[in-house]
N, C-alpha and C. Protein backbone atom coordinates (compact mmCIF):
# COMPACT_ATOMS: atom_id res chain seq x y z
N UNK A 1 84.99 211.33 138.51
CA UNK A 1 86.26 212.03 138.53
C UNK A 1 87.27 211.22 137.73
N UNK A 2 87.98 211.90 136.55
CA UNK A 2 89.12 211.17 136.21
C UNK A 2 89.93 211.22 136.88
N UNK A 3 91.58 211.02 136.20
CA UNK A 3 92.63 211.10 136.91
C UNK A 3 93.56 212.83 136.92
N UNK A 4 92.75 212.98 135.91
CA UNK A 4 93.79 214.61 135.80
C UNK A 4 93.10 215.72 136.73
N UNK A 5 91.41 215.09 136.81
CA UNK A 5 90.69 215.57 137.79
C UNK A 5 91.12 216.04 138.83
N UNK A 6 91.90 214.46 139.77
CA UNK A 6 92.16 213.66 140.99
C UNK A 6 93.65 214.48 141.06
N UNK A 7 94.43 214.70 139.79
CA UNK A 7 95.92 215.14 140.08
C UNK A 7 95.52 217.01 140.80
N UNK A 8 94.44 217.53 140.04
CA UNK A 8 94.26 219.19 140.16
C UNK A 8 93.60 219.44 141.20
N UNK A 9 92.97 218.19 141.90
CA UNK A 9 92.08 218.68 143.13
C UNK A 9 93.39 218.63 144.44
N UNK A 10 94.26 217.73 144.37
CA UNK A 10 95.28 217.05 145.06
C UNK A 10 96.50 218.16 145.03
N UNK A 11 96.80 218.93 143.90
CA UNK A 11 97.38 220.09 143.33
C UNK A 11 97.08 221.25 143.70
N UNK A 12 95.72 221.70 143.82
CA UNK A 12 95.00 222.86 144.39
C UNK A 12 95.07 222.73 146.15
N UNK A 13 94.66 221.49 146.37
CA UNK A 13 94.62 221.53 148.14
C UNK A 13 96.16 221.49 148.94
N UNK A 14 97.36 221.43 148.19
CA UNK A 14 98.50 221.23 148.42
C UNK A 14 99.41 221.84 147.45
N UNK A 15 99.28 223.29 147.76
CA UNK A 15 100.13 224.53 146.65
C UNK A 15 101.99 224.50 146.98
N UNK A 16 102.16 223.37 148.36
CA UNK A 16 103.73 222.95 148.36
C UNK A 16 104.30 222.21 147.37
N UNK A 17 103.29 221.52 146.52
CA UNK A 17 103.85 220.48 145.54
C UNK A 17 103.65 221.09 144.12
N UNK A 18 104.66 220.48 143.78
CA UNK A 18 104.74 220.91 142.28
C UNK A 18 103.63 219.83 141.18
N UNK A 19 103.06 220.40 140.60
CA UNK A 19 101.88 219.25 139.65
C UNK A 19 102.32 218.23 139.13
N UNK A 20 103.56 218.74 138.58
CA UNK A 20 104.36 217.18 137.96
C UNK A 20 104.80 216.44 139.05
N UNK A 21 105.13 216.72 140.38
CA UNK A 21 105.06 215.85 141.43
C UNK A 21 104.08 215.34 141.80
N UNK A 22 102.84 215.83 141.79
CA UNK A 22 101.71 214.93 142.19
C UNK A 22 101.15 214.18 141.25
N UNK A 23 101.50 214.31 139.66
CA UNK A 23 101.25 213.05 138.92
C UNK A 23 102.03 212.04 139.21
N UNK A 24 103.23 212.49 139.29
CA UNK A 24 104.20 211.34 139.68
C UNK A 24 103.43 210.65 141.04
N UNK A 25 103.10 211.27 141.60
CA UNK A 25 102.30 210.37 143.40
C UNK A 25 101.40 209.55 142.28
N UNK A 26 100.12 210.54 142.03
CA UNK A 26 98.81 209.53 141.86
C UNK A 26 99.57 208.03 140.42
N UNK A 27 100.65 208.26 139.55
CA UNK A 27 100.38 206.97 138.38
C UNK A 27 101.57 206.27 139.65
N UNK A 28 102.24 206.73 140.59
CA UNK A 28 102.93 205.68 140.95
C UNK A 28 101.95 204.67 142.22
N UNK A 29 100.86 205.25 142.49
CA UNK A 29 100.42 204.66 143.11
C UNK A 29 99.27 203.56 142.44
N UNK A 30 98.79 204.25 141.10
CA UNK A 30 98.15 203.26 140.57
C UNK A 30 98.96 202.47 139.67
N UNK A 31 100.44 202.32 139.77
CA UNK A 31 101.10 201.52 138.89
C UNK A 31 101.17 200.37 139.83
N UNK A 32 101.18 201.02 141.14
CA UNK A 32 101.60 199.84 142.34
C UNK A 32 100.29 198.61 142.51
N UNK A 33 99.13 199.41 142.53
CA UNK A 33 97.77 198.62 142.84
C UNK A 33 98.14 197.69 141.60
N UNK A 34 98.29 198.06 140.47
CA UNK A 34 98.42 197.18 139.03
C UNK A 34 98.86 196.33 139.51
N UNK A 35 100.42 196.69 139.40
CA UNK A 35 101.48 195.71 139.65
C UNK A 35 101.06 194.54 140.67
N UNK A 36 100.71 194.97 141.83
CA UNK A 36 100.09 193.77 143.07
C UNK A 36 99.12 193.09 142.38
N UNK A 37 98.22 193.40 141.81
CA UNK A 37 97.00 193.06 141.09
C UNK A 37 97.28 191.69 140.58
N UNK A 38 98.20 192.28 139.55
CA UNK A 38 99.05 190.90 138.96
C UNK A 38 99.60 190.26 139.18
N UNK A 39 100.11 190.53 140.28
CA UNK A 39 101.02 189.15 140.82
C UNK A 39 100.05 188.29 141.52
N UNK A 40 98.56 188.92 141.28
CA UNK A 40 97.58 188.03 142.02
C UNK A 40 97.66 188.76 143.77
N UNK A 41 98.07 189.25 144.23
CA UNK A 41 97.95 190.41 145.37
C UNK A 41 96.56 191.04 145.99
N UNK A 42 95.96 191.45 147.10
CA UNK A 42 95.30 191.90 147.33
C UNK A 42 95.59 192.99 148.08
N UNK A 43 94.67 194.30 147.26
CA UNK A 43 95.00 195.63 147.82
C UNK A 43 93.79 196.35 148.49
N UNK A 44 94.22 196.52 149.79
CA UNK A 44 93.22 197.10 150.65
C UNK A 44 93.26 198.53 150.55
N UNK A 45 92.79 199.69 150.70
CA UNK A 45 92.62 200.46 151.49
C UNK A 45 91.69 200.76 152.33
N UNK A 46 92.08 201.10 153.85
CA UNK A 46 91.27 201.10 154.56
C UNK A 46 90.17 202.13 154.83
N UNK A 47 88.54 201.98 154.80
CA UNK A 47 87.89 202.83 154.83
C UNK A 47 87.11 202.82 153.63
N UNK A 48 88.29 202.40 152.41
CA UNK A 48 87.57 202.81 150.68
C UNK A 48 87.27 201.41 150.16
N UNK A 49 88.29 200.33 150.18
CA UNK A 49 87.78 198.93 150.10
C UNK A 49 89.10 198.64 149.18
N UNK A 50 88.40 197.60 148.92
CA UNK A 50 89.79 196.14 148.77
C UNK A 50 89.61 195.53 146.88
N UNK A 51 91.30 195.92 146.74
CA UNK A 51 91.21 195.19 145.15
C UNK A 51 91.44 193.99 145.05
N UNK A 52 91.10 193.12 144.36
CA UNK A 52 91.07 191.56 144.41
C UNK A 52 91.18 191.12 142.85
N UNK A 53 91.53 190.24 142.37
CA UNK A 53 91.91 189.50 141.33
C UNK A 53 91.06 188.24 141.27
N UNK A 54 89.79 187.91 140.41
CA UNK A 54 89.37 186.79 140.60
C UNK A 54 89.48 186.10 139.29
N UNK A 55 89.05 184.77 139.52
CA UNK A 55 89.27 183.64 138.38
C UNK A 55 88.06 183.19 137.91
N UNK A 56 88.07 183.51 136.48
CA UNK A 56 86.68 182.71 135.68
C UNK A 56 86.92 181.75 134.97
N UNK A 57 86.23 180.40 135.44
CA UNK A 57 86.44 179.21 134.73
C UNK A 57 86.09 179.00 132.86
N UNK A 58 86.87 178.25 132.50
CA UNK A 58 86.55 178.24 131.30
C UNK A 58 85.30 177.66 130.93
N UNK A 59 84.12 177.98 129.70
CA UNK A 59 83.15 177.78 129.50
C UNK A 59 82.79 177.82 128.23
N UNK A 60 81.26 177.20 128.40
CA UNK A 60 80.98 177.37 126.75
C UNK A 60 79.82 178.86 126.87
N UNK A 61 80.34 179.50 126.18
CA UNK A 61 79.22 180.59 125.81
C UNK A 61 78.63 180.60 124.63
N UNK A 62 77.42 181.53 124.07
CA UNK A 62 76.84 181.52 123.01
C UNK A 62 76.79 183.15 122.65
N UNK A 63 77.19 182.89 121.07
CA UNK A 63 77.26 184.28 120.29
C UNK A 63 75.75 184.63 120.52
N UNK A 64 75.82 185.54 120.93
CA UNK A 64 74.51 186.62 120.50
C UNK A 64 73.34 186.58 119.53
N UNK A 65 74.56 187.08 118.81
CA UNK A 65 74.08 187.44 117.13
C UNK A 65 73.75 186.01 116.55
N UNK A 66 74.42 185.37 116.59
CA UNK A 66 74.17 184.09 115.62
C UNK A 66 73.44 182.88 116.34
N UNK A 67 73.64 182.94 117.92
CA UNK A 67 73.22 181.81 118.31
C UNK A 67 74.08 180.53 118.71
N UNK A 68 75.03 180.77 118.23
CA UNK A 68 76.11 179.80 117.81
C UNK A 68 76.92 178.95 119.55
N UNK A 69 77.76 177.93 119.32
CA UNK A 69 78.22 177.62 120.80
C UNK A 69 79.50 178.21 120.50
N UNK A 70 80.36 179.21 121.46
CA UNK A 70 81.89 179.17 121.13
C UNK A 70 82.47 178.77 122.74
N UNK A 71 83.73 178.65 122.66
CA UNK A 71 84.23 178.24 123.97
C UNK A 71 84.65 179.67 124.36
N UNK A 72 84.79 180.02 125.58
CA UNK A 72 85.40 180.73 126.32
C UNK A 72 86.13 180.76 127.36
N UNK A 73 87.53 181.19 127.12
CA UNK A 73 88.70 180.62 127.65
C UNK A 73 88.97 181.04 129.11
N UNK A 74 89.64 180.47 130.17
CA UNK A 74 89.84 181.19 131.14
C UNK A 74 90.30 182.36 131.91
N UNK A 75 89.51 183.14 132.22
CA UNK A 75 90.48 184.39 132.62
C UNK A 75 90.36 184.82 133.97
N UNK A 76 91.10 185.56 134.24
CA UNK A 76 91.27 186.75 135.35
C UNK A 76 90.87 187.94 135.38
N UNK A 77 89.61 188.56 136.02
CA UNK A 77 89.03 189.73 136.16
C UNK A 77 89.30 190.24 137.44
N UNK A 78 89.35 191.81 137.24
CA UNK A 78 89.54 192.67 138.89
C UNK A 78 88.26 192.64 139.01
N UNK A 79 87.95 192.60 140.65
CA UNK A 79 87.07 192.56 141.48
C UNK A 79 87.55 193.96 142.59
N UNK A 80 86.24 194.71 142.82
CA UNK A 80 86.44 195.70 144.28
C UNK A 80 85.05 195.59 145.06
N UNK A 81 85.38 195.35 146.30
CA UNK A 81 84.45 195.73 146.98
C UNK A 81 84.70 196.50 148.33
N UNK A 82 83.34 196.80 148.18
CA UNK A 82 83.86 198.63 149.31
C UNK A 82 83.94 198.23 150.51
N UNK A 83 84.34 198.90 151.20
CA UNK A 83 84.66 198.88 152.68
C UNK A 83 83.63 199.97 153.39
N UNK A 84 83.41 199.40 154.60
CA UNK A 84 82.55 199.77 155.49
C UNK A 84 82.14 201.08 155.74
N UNK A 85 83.01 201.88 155.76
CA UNK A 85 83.16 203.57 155.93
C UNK A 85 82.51 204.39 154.22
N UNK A 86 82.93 203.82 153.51
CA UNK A 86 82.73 203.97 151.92
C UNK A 86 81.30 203.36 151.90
N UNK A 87 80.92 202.18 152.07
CA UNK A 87 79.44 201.88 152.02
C UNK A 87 78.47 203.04 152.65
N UNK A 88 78.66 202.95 154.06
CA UNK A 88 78.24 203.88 154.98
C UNK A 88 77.49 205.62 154.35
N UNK A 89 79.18 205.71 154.17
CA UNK A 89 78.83 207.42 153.26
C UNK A 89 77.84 207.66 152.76
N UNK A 90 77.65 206.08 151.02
CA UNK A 90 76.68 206.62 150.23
C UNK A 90 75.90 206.25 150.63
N UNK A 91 75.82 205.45 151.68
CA UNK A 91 73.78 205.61 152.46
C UNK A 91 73.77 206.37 153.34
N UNK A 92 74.36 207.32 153.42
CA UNK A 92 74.17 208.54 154.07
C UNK A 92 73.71 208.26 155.67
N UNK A 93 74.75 207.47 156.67
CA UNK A 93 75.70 207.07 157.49
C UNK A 93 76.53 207.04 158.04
N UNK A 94 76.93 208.44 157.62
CA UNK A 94 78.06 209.25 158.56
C UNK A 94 77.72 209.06 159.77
């Protein structure tokens, strides 16, 4: 499911809201997860699972193609892992 998906299913099940109001819901809510993200924040929801911000040390990696050594600098990758109810589901665990 994309997001324009996620705005028309959310749009269809709730004919009180106007569509441009429920985009406004779904990017303000994923502006918020961002935003926490970055400040290094952890975002739960309960049931679906938890966003996390992790740290990769700097290293030496090797090109592919050439073989070669290059360094690779330190970064910050998002991490999710699901929550219990969400695991459950897709092993069919209701």
């Amino acid at each position: 499911m994309i997001r324009s998906e996620l705005v028309q299913k959310i749009a269809d099940e709730n004919p009180h809201l106007y569509q441009r109001d429920v985009e406004r819901i779904v990017a303000t809510i994923f502006d918020e997860i961002i935003e926490a993200m970055a400040r290094g924040d952890r975002v739960e929801l309960r049931g679906f699972g938890a966003f996390s911000v992790k740290q990769r040390d700097a290293r030496i990696g090797r090109n592919p193609r050439t073989g070669e050594s290059v360094s690779v600098e330190e970064k910050h990758v998002p991490f999710f892992k699901t929550g219990k109810l969400l695991r459950d589901r897709l092993n069919g665990k209701s």
